[in-house]
PDB file of N, CA and C in Angstrom:
ATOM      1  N   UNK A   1       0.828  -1.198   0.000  1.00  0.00           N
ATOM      2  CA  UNK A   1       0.000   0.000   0.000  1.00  0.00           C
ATOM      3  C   UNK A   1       0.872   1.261   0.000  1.00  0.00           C
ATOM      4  N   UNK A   2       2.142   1.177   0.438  1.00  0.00           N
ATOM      5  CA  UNK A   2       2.935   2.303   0.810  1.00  0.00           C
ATOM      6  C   UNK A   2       3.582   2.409  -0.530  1.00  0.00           C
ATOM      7  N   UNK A   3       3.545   1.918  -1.543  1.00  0.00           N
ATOM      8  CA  UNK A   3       4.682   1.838  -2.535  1.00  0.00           C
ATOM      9  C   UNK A   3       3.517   2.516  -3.563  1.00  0.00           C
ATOM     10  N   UNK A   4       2.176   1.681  -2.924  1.00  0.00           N
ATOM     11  CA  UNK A   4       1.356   2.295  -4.165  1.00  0.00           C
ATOM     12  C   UNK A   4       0.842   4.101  -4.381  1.00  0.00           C
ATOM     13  N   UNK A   5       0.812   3.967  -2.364  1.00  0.00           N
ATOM     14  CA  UNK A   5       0.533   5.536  -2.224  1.00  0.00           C
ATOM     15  C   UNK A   5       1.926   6.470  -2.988  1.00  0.00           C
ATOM     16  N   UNK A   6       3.199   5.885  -2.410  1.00  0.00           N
ATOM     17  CA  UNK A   6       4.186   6.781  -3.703  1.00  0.00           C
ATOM     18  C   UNK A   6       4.234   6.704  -4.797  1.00  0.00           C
ATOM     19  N   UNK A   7       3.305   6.289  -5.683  1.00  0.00           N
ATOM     20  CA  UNK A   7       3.884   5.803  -6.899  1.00  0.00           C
ATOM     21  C   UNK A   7       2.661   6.883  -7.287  1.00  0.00           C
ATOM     22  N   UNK A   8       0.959   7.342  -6.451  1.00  0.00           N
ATOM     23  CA  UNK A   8       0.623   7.879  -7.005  1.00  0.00           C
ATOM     24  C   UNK A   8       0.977   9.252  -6.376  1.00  0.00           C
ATOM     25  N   UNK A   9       1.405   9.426  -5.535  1.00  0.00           N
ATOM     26  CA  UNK A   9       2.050  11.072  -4.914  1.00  0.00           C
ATOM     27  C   UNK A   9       2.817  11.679  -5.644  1.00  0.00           C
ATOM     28  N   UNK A  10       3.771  10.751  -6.477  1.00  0.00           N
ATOM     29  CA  UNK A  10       4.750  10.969  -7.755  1.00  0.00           C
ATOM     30  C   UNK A  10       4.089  11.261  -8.830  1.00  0.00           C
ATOM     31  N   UNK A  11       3.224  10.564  -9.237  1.00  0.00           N
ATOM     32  CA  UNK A  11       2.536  11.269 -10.488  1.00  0.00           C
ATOM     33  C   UNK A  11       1.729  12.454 -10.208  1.00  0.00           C
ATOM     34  N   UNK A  12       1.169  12.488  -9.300  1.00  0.00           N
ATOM     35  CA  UNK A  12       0.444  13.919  -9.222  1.00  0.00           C
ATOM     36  C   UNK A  12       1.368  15.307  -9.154  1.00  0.00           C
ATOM     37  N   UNK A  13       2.794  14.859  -8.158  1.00  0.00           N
ATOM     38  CA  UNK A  13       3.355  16.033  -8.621  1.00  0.00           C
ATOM     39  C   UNK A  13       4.054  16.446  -9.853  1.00  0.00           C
ATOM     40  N   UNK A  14       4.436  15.143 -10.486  1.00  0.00           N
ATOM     41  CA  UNK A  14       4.862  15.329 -11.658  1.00  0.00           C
ATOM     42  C   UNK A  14       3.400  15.914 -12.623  1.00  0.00           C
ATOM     43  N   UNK A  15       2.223  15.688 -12.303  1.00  0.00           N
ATOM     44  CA  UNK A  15       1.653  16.402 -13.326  1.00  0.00           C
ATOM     45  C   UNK A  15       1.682  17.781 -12.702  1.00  0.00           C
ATOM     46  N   UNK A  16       1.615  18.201 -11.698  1.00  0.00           N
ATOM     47  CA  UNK A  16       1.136  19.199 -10.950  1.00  0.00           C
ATOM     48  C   UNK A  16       2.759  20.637 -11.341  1.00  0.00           C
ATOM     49  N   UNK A  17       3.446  19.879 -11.704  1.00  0.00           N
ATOM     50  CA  UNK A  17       4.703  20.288 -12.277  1.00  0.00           C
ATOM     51  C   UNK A  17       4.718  21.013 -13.551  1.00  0.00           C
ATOM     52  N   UNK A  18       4.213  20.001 -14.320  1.00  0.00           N
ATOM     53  CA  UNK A  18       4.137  20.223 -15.853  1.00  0.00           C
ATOM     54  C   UNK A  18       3.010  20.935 -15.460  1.00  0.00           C
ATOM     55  N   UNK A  19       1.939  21.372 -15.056  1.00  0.00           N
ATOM     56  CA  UNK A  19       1.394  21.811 -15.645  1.00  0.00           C
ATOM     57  C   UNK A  19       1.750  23.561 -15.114  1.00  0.00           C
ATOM     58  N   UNK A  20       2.482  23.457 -13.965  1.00  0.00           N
ATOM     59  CA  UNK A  20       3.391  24.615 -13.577  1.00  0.00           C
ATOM     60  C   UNK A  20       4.144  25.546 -14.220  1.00  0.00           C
ATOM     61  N   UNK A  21       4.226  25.139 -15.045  1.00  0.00           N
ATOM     62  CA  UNK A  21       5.498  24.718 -16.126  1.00  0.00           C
ATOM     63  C   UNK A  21       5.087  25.561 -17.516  1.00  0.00           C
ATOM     64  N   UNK A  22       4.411  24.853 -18.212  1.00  0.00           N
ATOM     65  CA  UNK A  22       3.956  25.040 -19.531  1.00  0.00           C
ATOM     66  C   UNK A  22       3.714  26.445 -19.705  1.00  0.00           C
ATOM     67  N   UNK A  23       2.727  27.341 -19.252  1.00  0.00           N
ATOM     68  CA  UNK A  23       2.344  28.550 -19.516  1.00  0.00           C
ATOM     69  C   UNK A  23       3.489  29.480 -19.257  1.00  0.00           C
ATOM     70  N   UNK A  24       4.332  29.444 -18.078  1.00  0.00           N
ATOM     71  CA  UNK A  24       5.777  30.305 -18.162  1.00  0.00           C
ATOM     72  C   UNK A  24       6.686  29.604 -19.667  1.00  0.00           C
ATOM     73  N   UNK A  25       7.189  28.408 -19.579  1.00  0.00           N
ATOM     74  CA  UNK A  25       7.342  28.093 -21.169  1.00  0.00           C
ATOM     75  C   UNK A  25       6.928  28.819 -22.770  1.00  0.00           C
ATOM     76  N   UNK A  26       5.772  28.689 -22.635  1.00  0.00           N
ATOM     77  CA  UNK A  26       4.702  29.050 -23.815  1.00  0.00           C
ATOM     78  C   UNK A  26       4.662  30.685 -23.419  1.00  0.00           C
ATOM     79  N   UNK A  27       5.066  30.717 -22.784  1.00  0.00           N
ATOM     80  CA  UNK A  27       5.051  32.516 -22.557  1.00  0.00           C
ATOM     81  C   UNK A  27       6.590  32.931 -23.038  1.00  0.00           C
ATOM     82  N   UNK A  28       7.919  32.508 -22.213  1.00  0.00           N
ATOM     83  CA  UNK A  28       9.314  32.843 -22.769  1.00  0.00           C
ATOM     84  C   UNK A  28       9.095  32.529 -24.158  1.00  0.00           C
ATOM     85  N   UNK A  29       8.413  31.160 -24.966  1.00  0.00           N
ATOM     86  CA  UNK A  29       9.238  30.927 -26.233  1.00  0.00           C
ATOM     87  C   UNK A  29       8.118  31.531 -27.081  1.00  0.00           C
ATOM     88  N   UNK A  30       7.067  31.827 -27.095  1.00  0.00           N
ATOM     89  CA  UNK A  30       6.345  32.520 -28.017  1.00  0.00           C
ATOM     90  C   UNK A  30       5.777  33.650 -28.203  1.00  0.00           C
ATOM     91  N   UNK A  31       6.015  34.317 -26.726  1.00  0.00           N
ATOM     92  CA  UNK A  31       6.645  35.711 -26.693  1.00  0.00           C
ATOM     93  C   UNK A  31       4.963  36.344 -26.713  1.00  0.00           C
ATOM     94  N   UNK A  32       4.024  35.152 -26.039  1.00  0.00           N
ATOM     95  CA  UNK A  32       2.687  35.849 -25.992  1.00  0.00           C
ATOM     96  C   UNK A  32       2.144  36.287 -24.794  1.00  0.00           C
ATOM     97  N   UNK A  33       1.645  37.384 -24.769  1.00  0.00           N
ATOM     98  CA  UNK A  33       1.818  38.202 -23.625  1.00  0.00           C
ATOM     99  C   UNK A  33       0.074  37.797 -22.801  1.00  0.00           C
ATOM    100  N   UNK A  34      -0.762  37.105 -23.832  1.00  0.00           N
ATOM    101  CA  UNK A  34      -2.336  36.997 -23.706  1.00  0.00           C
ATOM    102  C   UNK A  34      -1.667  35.811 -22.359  1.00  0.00           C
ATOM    103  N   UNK A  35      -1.107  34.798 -22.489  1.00  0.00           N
ATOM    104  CA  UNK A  35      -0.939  33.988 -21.391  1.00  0.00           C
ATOM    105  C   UNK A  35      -0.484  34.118 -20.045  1.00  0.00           C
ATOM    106  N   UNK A  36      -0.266  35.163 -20.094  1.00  0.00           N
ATOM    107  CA  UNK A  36       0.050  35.754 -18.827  1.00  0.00           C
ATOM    108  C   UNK A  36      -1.083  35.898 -17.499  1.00  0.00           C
ATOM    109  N   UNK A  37      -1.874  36.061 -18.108  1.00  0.00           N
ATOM    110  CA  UNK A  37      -2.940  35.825 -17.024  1.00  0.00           C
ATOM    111  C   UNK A  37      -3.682  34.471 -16.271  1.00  0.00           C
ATOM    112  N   UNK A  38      -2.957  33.842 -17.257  1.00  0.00           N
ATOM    113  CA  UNK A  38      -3.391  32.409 -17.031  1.00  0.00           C
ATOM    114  C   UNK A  38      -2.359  31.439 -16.185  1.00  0.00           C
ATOM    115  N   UNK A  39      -2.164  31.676 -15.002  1.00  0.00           N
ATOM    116  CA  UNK A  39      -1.113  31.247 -14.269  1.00  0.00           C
ATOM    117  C   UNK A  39      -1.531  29.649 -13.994  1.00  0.00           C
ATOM    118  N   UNK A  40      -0.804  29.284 -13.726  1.00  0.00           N
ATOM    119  CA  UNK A  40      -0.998  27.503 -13.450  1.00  0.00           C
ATOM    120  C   UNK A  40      -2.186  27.266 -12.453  1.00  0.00           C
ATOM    121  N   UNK A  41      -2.608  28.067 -11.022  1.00  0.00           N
ATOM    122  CA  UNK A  41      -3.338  27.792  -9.941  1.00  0.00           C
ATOM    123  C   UNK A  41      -4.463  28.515 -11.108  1.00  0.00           C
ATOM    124  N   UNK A  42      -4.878  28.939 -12.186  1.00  0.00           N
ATOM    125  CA  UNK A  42      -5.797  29.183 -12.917  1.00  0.00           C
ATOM    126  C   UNK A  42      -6.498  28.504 -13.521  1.00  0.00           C
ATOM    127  N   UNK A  43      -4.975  27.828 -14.584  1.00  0.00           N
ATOM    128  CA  UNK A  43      -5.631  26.967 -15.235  1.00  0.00           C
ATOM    129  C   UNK A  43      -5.770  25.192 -14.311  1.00  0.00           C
ATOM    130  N   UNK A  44      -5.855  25.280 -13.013  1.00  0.00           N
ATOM    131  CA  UNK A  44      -5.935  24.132 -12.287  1.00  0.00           C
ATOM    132  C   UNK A  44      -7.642  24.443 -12.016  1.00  0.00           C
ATOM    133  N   UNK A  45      -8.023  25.577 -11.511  1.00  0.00           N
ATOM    134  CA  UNK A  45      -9.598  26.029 -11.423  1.00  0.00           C
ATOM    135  C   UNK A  45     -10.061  25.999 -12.603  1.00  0.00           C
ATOM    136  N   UNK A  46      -9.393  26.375 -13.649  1.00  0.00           N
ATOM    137  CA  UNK A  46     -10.745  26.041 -14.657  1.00  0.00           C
ATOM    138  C   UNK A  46     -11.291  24.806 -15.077  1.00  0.00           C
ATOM    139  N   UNK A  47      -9.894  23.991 -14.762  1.00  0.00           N
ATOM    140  CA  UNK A  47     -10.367  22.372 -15.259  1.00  0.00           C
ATOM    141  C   UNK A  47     -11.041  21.843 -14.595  1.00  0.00           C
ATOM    142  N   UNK A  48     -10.938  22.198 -12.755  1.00  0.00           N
ATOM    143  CA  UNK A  48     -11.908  21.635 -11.987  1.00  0.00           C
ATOM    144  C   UNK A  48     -13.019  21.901 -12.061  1.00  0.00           C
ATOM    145  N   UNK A  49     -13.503  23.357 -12.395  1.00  0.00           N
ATOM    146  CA  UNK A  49     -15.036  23.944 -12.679  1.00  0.00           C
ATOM    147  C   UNK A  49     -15.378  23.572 -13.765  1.00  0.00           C
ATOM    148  N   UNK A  50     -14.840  22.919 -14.939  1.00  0.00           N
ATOM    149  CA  UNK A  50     -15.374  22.379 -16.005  1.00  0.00           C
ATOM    150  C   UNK A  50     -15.872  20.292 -15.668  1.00  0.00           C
ATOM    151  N   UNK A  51     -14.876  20.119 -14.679  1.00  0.00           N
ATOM    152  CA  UNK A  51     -14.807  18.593 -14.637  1.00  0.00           C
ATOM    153  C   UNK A  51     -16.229  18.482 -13.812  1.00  0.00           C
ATOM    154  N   UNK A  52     -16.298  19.639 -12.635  1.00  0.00           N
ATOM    155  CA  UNK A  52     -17.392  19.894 -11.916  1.00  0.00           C
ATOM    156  C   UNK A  52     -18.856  19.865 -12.058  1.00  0.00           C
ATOM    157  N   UNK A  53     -19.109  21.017 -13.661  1.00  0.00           N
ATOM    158  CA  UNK A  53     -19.993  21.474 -14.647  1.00  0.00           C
ATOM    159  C   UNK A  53     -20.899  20.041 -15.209  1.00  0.00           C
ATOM    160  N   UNK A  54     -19.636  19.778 -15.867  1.00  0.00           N
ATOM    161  CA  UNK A  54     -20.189  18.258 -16.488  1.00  0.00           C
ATOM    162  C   UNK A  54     -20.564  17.141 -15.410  1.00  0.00           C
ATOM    163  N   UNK A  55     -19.930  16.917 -14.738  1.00  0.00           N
ATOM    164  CA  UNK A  55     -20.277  15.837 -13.757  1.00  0.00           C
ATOM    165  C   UNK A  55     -22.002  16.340 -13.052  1.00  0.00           C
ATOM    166  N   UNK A  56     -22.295  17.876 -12.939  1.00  0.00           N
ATOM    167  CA  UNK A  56     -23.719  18.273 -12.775  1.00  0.00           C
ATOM    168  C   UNK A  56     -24.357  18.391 -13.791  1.00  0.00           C
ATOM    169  N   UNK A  57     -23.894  18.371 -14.528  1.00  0.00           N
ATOM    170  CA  UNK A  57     -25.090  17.876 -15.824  1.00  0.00           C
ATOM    171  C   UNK A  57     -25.404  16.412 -16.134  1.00  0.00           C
ATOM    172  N   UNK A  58     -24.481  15.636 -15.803  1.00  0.00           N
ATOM    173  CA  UNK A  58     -24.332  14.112 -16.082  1.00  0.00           C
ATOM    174  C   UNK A  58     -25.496  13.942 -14.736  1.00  0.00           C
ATOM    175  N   UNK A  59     -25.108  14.197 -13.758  1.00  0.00           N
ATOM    176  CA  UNK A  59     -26.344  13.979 -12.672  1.00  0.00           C
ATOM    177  C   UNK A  59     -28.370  14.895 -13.263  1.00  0.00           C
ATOM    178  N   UNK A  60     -27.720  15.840 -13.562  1.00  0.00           N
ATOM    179  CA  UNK A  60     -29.208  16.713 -14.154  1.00  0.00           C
ATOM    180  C   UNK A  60     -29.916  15.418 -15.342  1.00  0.00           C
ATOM    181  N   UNK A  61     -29.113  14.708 -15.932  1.00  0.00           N
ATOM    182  CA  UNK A  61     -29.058  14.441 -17.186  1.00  0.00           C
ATOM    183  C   UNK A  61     -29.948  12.675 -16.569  1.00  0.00           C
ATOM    184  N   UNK A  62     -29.439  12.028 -15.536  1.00  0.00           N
ATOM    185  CA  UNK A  62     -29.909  10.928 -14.729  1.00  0.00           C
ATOM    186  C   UNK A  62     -31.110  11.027 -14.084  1.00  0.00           C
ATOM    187  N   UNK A  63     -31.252  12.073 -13.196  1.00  0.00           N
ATOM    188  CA  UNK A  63     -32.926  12.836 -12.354  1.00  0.00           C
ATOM    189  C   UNK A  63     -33.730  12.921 -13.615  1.00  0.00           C
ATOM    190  N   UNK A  64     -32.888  13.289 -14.714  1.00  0.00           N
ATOM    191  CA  UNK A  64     -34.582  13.639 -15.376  1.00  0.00           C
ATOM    192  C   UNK A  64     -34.961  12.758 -15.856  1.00  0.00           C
ATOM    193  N   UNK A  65     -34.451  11.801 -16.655  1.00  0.00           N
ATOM    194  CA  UNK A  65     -34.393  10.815 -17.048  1.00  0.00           C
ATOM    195  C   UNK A  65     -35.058   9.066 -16.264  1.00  0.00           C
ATOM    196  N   UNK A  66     -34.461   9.396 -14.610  1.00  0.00           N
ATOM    197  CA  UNK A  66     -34.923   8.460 -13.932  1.00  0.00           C
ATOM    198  C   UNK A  66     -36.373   8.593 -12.658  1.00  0.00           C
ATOM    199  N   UNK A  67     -37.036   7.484 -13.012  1.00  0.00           N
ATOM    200  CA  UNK A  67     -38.751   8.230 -12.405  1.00  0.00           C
ATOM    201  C   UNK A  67     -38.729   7.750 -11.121  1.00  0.00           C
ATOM    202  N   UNK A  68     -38.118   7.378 -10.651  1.00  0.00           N
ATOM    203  CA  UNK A  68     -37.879   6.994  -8.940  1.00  0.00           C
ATOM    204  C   UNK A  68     -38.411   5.619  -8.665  1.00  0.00           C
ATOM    205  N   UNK A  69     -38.503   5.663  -7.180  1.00  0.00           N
ATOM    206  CA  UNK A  69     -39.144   4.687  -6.819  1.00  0.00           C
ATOM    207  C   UNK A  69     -40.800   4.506  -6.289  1.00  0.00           C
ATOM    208  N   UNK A  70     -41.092   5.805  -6.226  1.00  0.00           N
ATOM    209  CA  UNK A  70     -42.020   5.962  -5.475  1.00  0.00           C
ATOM    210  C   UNK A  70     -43.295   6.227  -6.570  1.00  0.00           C
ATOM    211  N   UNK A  71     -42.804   6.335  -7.691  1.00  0.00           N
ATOM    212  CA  UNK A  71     -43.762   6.338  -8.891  1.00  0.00           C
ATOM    213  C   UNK A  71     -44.250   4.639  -9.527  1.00  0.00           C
TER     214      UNK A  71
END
């Protein structure tokens, strides 16, 4: 269990890295100034409020769809 918990503590920071990463990158080498606002703890909220979004529609999408029990 201990090998498995490091093995996924390692990948999360390694993604949590890259994704640290990329927008200072993509900002030095392409010299675009629009990315600047988009700092890594940004683009970490938008993916969650999108993963969020959908997962409440996937539920909206089940309620309406399902007539209970009591019907």
């Amino acid at each position: 269990l201990q090998k498995k918990c490091s093995r996924l503590t390692m990948f999360g920071a390694l993604f949590l890295m890259i994704i640290a990463i990329i927008p200072t990158l993509l900002l030095k080498v392409l010299n675009i100034t629009v990315l600047s606002a988009f700092g890594p703890t940004s683009i970490l909220i938008m993916i969650s409020v999108s993963i969020e979004i959908a997962d409440q529609l996937d539920s909206l999408m089940i309620m309406r769809n399902h007539k209970g029990f009591l019907n």
